[in-house]
Protein backbone atom coordinates (compact mmCIF):
# COMPACT_ATOMS: atom_id res chain seq x y z
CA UNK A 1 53.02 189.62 -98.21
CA UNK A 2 54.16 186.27 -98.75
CA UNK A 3 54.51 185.61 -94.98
CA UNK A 4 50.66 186.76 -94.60
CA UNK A 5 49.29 184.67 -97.38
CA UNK A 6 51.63 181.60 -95.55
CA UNK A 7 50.01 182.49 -91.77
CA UNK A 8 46.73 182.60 -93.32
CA UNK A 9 46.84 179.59 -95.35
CA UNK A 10 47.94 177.79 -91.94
CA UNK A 11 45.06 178.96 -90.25
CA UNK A 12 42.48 178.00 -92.78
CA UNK A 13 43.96 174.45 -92.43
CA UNK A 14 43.23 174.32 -88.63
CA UNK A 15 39.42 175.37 -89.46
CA UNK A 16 39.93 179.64 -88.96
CA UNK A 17 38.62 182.20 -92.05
CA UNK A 18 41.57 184.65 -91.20
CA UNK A 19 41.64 187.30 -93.65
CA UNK A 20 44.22 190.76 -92.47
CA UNK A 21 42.15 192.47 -95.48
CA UNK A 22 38.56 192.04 -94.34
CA UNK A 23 37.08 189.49 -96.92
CA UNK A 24 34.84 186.99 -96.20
CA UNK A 25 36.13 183.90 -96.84
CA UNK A 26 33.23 182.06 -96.54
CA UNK A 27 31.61 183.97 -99.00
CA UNK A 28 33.77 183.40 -101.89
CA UNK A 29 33.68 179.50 -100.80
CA UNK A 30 30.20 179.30 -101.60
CA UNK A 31 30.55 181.72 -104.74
CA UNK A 32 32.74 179.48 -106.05
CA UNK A 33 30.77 176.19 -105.10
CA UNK A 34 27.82 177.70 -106.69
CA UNK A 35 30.03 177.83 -109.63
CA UNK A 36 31.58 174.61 -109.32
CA UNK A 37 27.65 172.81 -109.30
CA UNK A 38 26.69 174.85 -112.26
CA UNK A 39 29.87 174.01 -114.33
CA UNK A 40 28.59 170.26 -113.05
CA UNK A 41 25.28 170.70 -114.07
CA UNK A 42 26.15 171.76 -117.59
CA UNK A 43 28.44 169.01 -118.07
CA UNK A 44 25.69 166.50 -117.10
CA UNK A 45 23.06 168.44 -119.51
CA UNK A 46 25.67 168.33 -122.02
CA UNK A 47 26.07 164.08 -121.54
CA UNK A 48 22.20 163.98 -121.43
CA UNK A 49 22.24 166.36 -124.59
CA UNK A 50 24.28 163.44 -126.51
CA UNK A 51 25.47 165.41 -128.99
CA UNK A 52 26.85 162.90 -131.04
CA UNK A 53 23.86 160.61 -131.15
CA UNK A 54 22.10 163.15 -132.80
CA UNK A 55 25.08 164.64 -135.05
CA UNK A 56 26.10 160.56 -136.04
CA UNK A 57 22.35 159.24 -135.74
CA UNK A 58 19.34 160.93 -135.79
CA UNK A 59 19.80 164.16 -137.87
CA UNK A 60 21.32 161.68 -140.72
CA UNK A 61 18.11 159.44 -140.31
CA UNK A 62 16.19 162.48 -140.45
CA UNK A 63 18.41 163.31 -143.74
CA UNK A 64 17.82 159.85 -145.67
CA UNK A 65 14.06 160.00 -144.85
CA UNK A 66 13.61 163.30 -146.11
CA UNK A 67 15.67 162.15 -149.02
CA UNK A 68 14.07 158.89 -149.94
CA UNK A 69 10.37 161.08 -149.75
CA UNK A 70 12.00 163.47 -152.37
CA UNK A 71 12.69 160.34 -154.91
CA UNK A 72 9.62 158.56 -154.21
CA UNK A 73 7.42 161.88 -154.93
CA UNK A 74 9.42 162.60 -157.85
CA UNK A 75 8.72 158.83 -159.47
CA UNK A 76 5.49 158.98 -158.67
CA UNK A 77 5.16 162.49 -160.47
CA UNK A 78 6.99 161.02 -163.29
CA UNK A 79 5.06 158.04 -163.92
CA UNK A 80 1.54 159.72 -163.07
CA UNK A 81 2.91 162.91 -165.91
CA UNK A 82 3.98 159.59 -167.93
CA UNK A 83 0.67 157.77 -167.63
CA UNK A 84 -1.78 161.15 -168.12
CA UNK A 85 0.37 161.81 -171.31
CA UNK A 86 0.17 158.41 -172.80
CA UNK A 87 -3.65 158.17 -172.46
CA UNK A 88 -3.99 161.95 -173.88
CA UNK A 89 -1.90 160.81 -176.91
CA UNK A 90 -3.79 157.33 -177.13
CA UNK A 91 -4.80 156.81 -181.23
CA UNK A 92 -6.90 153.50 -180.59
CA UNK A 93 -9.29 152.45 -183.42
CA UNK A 94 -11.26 150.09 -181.38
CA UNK A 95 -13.15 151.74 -177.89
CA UNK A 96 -12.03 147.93 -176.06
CA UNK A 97 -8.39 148.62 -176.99
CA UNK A 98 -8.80 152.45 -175.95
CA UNK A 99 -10.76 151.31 -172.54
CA UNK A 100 -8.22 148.57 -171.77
CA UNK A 101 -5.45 150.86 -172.46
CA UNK A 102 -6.74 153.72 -170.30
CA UNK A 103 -7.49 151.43 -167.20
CA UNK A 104 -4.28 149.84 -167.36
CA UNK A 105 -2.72 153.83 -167.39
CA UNK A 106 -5.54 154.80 -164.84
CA UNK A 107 -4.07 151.79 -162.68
CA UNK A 108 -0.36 152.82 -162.61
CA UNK A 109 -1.15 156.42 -161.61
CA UNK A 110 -3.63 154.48 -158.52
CA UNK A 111 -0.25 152.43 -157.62
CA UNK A 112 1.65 155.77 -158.27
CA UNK A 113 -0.44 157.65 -155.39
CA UNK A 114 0.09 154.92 -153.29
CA UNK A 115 3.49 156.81 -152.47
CA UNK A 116 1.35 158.73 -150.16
CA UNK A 117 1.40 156.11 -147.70
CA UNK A 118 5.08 155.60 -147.25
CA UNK A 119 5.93 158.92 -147.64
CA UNK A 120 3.30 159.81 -144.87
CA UNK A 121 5.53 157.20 -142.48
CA UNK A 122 8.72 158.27 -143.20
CA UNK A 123 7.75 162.00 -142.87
CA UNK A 124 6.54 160.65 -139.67
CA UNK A 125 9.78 159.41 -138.62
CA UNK A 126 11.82 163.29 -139.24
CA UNK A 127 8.89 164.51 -137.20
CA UNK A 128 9.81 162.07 -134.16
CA UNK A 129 13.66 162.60 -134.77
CA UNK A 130 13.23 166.09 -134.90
CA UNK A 131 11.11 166.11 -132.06
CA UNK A 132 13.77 164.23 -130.37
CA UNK A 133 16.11 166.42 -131.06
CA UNK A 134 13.99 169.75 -130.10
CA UNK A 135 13.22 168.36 -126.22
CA UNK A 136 17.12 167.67 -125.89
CA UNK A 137 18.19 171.42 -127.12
CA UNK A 138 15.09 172.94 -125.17
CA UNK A 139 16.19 170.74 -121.92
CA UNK A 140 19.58 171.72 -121.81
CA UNK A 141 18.88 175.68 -123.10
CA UNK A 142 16.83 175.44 -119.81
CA UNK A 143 19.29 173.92 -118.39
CA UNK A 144 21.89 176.80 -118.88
CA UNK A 145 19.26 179.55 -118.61
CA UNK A 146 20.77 180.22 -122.61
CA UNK A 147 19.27 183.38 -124.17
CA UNK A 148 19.45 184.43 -127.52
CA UNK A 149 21.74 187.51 -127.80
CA UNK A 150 19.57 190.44 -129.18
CA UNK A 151 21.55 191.67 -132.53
CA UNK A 152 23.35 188.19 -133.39
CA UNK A 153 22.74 187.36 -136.39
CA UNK A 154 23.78 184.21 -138.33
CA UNK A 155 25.59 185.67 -141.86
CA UNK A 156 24.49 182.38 -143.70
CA UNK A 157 20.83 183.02 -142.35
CA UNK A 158 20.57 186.91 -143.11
CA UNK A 159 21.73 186.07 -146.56
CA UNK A 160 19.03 183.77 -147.24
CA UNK A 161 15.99 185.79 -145.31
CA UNK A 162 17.60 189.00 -147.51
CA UNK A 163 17.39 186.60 -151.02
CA UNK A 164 14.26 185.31 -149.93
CA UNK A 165 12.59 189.01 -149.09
CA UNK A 166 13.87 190.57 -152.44
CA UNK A 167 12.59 187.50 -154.81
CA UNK A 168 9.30 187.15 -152.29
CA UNK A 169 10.20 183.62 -151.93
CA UNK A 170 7.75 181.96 -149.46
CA UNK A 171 7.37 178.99 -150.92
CA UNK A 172 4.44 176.13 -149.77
CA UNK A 173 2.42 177.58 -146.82
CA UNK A 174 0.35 176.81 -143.76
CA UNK A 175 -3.42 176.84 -144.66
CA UNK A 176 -3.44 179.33 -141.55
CA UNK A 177 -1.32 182.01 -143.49
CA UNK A 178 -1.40 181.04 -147.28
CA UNK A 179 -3.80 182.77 -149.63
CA UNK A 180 -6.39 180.91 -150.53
CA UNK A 181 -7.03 180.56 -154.05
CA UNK A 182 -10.43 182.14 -154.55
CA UNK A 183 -8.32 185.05 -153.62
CA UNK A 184 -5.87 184.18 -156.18
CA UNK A 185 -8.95 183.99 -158.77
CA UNK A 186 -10.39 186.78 -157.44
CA UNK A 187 -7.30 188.42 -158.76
CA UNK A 188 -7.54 187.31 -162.18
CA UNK A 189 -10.91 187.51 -162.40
């Protein structure tokens, strides 16, 4: 056996596809070329993917910016709840007093909405992060030809979709699927 393999390793080296068994040589060669350029073209997907670009950079932008729109929608609540409660509890003797009281209140919820604007931007920038983020994944799942394995199922995710079916959690929805509220009256009627 050893003296076969040796002959036949010989003749390859001069240029000859001897095989005393009857495979074809050339066959597995390209087999395993075809194997060696897809292992190649993962491994440039994966570079192009830049993994940690968007572990170290983008999905933490994406974080803060969701972040900062939670604190600045919060203040603004707070100070527009603040402002609405002050002028309901206003005891003014005098209607000038009362009047310049309420505009000054009627002003700070106006700058209070003006959160709108900046949360609008930053809510902006997720999108283009995410987006980002979404081409890479769908470029190299192409890439791959990756499929999602029918009956794999992330435990953390089940849990959640199973708390979320039991306490009918859907939370804020797309005009396109939420229930509009005449319905919602219409229920109360």
């Amino acid at each position: 056996m050893a003296a076969t393999a040796a002959r036949q390793t010989r003749a390859q080296a001069r240029g000859h596809n001897i095989d005393p068994e009857g495979i074809d040589l050339g066959l597995i060669v390209r087999e395993l070329q075809a194997v060696a350029d897809y292992v190649t073209n993962i491994k440039r997907e994966i570079g192009a993917l830049r993994a940690n670009e968007i572990y170290r950079a983008r999905l933490p932008v994406a974080h803060d910016e969701l972040g900062n729109v939670v604190n600045a929608t919060q203040s603004a609540t707070n100070t527009i709840m603040a402002a609405a409660e002050e002028i309901l509890g206003a005891t003014h003797d005098d209607f000038e007093t009362y009047r310049d009281f309420v505009q000054e209140k009627v002003l700070a919820i106006f700058e209070a909405c003006s959160f709108q604007d900046i949360t609008g931007q930053r809510i902006t920038k997720v999108v283009d992060e995410l987006s980002q983020v979404e081409k890479r994944l769908s470029r190299f799942a192409e890439a791959v030809n990756a499929r999602d394995q029918s009956g794999q199922v992330d435990p953390e995710d089940a849990a959640k979709q199973a708390r979320k079916e039991a306490l009918l959690l859907n939370g804020p929805q797309t005009a396109d699927v939420a229930v509009s509220q005449d319905d919602i009256d219409a229920l109360f009627g």
